[in-house]
PDB file of N, CA and C in Angstrom:
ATOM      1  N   UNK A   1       0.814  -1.177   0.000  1.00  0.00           N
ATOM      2  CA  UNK A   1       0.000   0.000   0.000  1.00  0.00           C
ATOM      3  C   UNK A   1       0.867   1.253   0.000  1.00  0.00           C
ATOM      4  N   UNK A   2       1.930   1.171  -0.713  1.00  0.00           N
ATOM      5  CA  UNK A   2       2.860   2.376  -0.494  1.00  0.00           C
ATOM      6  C   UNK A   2       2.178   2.894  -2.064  1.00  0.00           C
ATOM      7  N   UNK A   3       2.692   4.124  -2.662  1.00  0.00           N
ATOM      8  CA  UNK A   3       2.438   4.911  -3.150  1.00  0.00           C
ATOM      9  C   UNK A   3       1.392   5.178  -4.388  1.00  0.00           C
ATOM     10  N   UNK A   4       0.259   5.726  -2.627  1.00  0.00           N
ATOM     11  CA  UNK A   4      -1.218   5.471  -3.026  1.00  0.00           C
ATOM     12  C   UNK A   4      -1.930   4.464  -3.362  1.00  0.00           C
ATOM     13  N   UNK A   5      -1.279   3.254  -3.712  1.00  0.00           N
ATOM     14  CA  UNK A   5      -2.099   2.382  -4.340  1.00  0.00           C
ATOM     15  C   UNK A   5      -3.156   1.644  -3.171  1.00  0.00           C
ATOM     16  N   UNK A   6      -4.182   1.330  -3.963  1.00  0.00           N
ATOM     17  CA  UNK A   6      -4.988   0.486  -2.742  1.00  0.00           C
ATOM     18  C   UNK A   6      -4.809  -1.047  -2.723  1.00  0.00           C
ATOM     19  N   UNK A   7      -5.330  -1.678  -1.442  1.00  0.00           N
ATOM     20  CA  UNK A   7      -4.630  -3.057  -1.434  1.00  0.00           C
ATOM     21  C   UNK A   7      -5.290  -3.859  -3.212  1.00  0.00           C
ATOM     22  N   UNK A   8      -5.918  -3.310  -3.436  1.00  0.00           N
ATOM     23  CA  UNK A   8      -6.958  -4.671  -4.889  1.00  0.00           C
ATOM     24  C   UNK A   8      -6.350  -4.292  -5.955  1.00  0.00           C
ATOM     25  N   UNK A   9      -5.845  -2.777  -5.899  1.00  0.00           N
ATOM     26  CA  UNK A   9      -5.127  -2.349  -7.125  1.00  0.00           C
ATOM     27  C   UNK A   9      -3.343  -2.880  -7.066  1.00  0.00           C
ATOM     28  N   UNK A  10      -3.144  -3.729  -7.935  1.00  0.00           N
ATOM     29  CA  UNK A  10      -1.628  -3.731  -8.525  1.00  0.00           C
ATOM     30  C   UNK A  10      -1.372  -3.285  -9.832  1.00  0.00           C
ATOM     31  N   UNK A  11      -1.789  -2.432 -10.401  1.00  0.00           N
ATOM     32  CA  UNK A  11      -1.737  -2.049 -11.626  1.00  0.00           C
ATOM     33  C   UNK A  11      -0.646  -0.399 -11.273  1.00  0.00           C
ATOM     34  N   UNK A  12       0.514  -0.806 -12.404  1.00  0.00           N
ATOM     35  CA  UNK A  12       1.429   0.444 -12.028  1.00  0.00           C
ATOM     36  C   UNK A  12       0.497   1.914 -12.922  1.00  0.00           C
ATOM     37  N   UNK A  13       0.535   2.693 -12.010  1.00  0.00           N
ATOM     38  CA  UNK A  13      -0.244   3.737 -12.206  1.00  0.00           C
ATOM     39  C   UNK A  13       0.183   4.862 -13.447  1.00  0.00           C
ATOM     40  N   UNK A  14       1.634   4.670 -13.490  1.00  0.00           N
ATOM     41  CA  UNK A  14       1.996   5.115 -14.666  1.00  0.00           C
ATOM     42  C   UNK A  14       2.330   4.278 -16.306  1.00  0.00           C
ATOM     43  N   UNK A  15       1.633   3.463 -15.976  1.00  0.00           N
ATOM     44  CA  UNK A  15       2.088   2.584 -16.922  1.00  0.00           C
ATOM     45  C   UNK A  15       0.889   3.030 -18.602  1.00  0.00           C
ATOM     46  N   UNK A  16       0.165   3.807 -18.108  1.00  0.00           N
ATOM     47  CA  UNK A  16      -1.502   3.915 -19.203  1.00  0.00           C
ATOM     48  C   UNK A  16       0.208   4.925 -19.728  1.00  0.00           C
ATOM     49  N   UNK A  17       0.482   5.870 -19.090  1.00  0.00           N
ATOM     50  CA  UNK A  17       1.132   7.045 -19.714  1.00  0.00           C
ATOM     51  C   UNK A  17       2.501   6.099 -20.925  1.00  0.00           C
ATOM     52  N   UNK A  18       3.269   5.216 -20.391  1.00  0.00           N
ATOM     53  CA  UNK A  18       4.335   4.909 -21.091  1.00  0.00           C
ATOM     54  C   UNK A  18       3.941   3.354 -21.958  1.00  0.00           C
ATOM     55  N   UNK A  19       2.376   3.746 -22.270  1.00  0.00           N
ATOM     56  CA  UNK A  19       1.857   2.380 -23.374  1.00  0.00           C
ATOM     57  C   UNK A  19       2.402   2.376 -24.839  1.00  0.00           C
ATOM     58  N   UNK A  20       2.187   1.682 -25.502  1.00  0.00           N
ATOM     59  CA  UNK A  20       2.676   2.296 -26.833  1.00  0.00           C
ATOM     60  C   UNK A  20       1.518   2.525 -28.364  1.00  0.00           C
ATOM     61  N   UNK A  21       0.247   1.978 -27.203  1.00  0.00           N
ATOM     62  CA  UNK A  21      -0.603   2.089 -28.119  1.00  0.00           C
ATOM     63  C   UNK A  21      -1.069   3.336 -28.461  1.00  0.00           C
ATOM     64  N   UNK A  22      -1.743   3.246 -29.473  1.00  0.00           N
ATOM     65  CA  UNK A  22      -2.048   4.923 -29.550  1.00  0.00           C
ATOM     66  C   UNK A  22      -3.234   5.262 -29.377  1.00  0.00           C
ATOM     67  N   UNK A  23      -3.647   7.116 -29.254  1.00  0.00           N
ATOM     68  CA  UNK A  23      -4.383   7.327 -28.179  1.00  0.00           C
ATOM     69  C   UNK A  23      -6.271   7.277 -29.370  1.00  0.00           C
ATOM     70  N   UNK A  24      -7.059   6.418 -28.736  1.00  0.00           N
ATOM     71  CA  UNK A  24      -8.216   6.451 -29.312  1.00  0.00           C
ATOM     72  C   UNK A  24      -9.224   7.465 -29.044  1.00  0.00           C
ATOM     73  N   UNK A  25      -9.464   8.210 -30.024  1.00  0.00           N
ATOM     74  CA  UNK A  25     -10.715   8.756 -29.997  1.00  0.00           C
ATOM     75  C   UNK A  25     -12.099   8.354 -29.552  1.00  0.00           C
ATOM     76  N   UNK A  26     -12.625   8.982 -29.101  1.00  0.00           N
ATOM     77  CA  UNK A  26     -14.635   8.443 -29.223  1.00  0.00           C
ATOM     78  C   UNK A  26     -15.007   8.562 -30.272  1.00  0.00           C
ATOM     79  N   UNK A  27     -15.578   7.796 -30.802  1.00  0.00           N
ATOM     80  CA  UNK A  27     -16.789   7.722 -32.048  1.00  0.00           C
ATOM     81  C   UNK A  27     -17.565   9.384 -32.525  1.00  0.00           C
ATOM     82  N   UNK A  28     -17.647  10.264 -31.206  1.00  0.00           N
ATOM     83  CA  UNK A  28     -18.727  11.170 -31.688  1.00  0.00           C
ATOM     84  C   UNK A  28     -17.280  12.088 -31.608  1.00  0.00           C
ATOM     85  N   UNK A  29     -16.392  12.043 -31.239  1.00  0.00           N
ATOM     86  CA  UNK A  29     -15.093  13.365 -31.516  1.00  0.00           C
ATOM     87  C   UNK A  29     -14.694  12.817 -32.991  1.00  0.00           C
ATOM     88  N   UNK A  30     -14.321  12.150 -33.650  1.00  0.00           N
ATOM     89  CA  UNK A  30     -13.944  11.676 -34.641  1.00  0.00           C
ATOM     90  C   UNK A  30     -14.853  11.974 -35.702  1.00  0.00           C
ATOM     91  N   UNK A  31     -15.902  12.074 -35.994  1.00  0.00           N
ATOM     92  CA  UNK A  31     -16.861  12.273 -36.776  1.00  0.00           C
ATOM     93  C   UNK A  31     -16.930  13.846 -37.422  1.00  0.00           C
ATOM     94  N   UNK A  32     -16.592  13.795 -38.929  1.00  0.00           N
ATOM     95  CA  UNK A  32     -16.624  14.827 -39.692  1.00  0.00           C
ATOM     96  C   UNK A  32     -17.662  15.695 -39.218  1.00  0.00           C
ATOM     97  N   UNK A  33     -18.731  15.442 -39.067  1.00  0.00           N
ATOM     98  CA  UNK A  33     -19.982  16.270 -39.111  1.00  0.00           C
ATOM     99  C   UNK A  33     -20.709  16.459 -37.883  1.00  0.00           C
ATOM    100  N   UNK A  34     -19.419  16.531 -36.895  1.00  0.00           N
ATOM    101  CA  UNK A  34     -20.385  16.734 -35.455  1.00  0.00           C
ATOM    102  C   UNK A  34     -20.438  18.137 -35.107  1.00  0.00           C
ATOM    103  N   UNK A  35     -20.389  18.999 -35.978  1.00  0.00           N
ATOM    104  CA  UNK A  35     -20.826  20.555 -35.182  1.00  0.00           C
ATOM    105  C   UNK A  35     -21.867  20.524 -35.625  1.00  0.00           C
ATOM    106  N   UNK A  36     -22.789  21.465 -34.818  1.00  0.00           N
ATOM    107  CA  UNK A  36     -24.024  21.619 -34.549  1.00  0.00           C
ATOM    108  C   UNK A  36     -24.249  23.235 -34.923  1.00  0.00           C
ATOM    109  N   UNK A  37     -25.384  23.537 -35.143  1.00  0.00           N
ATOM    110  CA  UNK A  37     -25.555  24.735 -35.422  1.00  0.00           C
ATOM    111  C   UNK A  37     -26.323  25.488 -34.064  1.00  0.00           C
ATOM    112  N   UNK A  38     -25.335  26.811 -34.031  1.00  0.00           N
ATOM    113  CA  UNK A  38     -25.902  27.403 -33.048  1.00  0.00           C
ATOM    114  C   UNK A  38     -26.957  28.068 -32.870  1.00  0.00           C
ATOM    115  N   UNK A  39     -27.891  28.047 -31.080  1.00  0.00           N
ATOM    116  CA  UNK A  39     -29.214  28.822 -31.645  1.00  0.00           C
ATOM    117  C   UNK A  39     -29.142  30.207 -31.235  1.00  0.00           C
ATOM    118  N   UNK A  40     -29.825  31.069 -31.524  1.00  0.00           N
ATOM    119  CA  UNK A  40     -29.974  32.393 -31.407  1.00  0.00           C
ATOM    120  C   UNK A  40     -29.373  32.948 -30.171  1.00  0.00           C
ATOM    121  N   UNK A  41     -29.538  32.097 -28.767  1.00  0.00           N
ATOM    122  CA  UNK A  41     -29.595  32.569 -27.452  1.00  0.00           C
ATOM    123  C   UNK A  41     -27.783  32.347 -27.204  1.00  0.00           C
ATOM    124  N   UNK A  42     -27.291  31.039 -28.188  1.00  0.00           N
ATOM    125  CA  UNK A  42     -25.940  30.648 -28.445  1.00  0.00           C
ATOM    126  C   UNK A  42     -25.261  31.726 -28.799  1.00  0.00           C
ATOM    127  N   UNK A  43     -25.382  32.453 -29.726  1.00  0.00           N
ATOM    128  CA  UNK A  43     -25.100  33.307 -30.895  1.00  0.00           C
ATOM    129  C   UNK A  43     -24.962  34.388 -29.708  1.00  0.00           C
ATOM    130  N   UNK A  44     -26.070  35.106 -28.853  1.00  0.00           N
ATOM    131  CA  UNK A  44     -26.103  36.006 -28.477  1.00  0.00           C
ATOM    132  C   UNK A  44     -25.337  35.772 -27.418  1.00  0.00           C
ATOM    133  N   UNK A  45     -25.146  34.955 -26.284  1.00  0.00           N
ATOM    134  CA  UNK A  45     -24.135  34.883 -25.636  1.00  0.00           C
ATOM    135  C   UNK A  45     -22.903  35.198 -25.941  1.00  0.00           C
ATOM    136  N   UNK A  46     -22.584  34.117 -27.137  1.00  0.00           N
ATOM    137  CA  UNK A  46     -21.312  34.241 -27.330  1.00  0.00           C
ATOM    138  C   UNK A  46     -20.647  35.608 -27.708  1.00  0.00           C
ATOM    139  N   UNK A  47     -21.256  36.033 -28.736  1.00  0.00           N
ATOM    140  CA  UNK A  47     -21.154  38.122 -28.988  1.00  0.00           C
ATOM    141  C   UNK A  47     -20.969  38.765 -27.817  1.00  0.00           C
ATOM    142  N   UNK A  48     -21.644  38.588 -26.784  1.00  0.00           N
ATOM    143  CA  UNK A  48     -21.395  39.009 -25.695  1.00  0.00           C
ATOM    144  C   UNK A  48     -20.019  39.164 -25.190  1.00  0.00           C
ATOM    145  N   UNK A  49     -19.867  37.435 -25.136  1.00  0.00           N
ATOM    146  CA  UNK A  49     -18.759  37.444 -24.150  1.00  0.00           C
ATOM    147  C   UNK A  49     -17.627  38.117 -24.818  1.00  0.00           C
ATOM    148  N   UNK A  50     -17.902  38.398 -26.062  1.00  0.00           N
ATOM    149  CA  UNK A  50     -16.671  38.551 -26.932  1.00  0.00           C
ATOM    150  C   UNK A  50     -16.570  40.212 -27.439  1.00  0.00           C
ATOM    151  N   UNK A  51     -17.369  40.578 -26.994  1.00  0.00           N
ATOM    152  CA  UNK A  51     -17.680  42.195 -27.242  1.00  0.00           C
ATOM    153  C   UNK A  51     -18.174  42.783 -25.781  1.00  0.00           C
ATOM    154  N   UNK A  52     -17.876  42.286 -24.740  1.00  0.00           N
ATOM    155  CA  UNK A  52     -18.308  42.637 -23.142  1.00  0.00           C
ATOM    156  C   UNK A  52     -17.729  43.758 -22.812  1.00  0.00           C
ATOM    157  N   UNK A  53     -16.173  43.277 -22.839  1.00  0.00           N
ATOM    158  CA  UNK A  53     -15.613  44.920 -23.034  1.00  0.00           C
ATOM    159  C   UNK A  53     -15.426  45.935 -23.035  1.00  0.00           C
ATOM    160  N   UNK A  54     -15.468  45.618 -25.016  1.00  0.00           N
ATOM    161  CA  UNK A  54     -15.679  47.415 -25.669  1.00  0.00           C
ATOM    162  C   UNK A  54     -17.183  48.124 -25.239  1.00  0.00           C
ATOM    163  N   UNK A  55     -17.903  46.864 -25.248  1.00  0.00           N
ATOM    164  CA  UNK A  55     -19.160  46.809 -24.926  1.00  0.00           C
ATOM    165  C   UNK A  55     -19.519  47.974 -23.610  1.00  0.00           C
ATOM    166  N   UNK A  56     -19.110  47.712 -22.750  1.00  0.00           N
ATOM    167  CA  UNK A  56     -18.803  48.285 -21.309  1.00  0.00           C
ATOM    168  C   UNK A  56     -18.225  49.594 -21.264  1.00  0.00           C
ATOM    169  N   UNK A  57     -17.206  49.686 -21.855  1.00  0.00           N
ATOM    170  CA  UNK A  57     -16.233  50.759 -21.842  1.00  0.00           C
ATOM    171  C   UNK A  57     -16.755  51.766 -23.298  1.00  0.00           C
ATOM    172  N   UNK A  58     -17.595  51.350 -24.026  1.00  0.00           N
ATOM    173  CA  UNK A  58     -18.731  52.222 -24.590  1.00  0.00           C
ATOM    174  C   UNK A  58     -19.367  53.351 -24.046  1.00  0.00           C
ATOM    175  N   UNK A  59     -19.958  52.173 -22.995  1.00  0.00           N
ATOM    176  CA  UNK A  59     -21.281  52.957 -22.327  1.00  0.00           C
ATOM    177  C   UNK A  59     -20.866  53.745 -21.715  1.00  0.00           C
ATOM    178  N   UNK A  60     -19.905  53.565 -20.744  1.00  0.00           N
ATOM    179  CA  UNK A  60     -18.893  54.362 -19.633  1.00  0.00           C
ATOM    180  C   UNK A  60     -19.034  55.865 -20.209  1.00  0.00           C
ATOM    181  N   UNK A  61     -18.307  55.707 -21.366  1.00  0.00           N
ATOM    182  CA  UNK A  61     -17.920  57.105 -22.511  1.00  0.00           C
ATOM    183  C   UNK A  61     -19.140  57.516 -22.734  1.00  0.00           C
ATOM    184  N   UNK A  62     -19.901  57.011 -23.255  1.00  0.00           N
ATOM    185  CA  UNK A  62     -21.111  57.460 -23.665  1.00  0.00           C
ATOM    186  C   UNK A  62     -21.922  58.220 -22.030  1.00  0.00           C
ATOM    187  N   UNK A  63     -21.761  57.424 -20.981  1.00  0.00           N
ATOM    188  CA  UNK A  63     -22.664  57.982 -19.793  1.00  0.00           C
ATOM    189  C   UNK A  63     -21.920  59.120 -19.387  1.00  0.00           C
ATOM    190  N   UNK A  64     -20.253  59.407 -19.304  1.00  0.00           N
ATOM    191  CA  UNK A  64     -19.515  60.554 -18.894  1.00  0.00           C
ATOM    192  C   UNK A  64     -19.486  61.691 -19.991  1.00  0.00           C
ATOM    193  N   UNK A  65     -19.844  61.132 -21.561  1.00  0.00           N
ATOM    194  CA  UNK A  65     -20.443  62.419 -22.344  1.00  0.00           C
ATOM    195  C   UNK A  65     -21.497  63.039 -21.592  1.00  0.00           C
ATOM    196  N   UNK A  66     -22.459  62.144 -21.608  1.00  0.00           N
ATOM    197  CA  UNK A  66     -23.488  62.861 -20.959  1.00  0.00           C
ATOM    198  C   UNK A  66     -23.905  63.321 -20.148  1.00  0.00           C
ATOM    199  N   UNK A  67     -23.093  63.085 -18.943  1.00  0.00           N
ATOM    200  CA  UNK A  67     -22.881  64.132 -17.459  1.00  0.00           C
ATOM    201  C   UNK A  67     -22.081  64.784 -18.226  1.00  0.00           C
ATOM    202  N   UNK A  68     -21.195  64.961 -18.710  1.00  0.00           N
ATOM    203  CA  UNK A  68     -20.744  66.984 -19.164  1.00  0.00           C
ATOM    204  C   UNK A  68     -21.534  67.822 -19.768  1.00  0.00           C
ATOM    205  N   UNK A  69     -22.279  67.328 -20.656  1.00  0.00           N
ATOM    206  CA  UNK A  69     -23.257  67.658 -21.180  1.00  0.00           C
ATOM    207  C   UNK A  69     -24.455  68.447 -20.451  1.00  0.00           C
ATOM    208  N   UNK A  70     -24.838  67.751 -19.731  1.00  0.00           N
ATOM    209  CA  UNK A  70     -25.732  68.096 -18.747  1.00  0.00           C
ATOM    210  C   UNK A  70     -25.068  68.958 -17.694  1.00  0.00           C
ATOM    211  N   UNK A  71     -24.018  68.881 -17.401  1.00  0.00           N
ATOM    212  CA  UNK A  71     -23.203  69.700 -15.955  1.00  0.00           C
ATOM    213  C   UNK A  71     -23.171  71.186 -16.864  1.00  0.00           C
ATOM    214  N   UNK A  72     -22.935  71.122 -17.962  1.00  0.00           N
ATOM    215  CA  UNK A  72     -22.608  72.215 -19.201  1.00  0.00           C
ATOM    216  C   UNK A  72     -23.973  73.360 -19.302  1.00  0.00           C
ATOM    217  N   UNK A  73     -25.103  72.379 -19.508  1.00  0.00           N
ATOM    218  CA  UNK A  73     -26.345  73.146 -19.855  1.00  0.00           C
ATOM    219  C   UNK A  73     -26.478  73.617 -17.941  1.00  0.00           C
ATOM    220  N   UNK A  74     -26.783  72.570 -17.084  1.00  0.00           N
ATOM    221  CA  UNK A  74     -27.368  73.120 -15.523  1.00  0.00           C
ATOM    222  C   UNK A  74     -26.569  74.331 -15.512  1.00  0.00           C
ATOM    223  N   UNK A  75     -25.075  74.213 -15.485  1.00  0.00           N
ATOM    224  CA  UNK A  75     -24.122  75.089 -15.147  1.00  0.00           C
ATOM    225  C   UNK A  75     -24.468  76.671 -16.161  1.00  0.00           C
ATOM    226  N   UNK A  76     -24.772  76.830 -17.072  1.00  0.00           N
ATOM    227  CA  UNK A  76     -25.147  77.813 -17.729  1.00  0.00           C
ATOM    228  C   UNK A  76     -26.382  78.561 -17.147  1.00  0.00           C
ATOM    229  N   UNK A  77     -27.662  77.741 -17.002  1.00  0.00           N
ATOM    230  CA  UNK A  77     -29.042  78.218 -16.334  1.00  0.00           C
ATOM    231  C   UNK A  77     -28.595  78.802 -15.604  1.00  0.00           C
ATOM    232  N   UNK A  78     -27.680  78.254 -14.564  1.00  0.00           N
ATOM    233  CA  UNK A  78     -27.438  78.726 -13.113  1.00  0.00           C
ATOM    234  C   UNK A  78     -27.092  79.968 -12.904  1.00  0.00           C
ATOM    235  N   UNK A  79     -25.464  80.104 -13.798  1.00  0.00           N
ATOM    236  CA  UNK A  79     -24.982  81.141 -13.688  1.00  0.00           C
ATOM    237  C   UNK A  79     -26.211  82.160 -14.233  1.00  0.00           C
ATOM    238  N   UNK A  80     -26.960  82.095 -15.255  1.00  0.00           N
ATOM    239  CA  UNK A  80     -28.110  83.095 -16.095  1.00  0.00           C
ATOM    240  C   UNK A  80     -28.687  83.711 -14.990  1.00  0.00           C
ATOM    241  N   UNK A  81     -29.414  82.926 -14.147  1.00  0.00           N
ATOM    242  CA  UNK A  81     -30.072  83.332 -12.741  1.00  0.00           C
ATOM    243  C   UNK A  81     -29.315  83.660 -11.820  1.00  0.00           C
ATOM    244  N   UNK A  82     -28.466  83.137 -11.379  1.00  0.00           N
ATOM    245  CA  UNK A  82     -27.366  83.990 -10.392  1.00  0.00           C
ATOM    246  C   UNK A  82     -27.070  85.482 -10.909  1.00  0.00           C
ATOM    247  N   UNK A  83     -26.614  85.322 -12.060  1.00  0.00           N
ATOM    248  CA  UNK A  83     -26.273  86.821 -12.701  1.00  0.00           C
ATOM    249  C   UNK A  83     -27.141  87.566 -13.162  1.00  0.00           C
ATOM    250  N   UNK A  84     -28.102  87.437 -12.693  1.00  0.00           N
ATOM    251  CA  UNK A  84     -29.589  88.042 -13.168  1.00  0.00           C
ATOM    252  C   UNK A  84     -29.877  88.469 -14.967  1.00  0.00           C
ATOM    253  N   UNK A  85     -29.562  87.599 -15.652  1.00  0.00           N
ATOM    254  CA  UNK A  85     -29.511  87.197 -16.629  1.00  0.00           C
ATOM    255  C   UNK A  85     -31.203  86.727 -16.799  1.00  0.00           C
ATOM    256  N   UNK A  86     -31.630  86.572 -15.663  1.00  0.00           N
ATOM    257  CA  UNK A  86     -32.908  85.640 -16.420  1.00  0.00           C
ATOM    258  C   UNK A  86     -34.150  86.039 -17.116  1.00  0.00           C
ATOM    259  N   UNK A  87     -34.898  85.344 -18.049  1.00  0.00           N
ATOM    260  CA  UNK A  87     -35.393  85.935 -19.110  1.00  0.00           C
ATOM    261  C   UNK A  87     -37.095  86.545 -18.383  1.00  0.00           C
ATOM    262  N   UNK A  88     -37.069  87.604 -19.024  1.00  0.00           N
ATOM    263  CA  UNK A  88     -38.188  88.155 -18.865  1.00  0.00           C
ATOM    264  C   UNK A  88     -39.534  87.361 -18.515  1.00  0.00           C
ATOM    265  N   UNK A  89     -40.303  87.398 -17.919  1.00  0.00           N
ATOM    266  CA  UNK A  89     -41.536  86.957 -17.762  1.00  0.00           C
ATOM    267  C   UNK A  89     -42.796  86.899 -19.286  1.00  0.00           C
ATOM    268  N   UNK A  90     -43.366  85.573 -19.400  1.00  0.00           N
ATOM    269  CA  UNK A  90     -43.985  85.997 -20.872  1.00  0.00           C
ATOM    270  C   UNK A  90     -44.822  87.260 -20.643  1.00  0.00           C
ATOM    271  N   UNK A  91     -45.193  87.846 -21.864  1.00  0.00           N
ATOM    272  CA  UNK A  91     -45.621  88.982 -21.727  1.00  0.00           C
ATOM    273  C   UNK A  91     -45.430  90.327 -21.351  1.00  0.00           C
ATOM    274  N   UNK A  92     -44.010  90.475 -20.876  1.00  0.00           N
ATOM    275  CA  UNK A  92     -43.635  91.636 -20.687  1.00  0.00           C
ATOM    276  C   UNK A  92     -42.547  91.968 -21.564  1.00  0.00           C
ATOM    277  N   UNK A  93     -42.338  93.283 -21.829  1.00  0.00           N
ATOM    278  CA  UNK A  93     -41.668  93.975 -22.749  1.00  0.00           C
ATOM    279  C   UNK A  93     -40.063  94.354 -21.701  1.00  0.00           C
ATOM    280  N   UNK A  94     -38.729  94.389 -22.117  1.00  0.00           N
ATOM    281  CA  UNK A  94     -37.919  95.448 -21.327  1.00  0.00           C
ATOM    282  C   UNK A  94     -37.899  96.708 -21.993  1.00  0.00           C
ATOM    283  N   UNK A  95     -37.462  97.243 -21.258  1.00  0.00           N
ATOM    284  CA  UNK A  95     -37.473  99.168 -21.322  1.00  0.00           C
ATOM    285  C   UNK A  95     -37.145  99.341 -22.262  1.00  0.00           C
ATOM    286  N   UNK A  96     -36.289  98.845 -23.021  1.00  0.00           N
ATOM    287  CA  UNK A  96     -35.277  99.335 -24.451  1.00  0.00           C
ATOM    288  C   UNK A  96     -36.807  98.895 -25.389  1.00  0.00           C
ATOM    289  N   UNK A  97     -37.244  97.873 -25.276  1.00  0.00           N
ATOM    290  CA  UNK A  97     -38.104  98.010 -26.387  1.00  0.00           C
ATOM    291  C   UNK A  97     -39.410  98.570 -26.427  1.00  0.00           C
ATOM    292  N   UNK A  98     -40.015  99.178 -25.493  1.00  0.00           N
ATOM    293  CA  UNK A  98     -40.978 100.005 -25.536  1.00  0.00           C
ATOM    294  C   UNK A  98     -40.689 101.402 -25.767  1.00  0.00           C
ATOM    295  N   UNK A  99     -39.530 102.044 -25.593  1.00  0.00           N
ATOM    296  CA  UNK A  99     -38.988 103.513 -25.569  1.00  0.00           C
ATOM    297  C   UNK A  99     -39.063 103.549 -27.290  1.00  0.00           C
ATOM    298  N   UNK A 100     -38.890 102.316 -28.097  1.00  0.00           N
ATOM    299  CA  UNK A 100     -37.970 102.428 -29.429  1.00  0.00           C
ATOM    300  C   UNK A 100     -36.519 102.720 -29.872  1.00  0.00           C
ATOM    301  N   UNK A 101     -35.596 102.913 -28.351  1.00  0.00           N
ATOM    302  CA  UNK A 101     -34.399 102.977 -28.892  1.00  0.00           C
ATOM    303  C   UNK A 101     -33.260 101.700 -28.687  1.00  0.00           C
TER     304      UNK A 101
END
């Protein structure tokens, strides 16, 4: 019972490795025509995994365009109203254009 073997086993454990036969295939690996066609949900996985990525690091860009974007426009309103910039009320005229000059 020395190395690993159990008492029923006498078979030298390295011996499959230094056979000289050669190594057999299964019936269904061997066969010209065993790929299968993939289905839709196959297809879409796999794109996935294989475009996850750029995929990812897309959106990233695309979502930090669009917080500047937006920080760009808020940030403008703001200052308009802080700086009393802000637009007239509907219906009222400013001074310059009722005088005519």
């Amino acid at each position: 019972m020395t190395d690993g073997q159990s008492p029923g086993n006498t078979h030298d454990r390295f011996a499959v490795a230094a056979a000289d036969e050669p190594v057999r295939l299964p019936s269904w690996m061997a066969e010209a025509g065993s790929e299968q066609e993939l289905t839709a949900a196959e297809r879409r996985r796999l794109t996935w995994a294989r475009h996850r990525g750029k995929l990812g690091a897309g959106f990233l860009v695309g979502v930090a365009v669009l917080l500047v974007a937006l920080t760009i426009v808020v940030g403008v309103a703001v200052v308009r109203l802080v700086g009393g910039e802000a637009p007239p009320p509907a219906g009222t005229a400013r001074q310059d254009d009722r005088t005519g000059s």
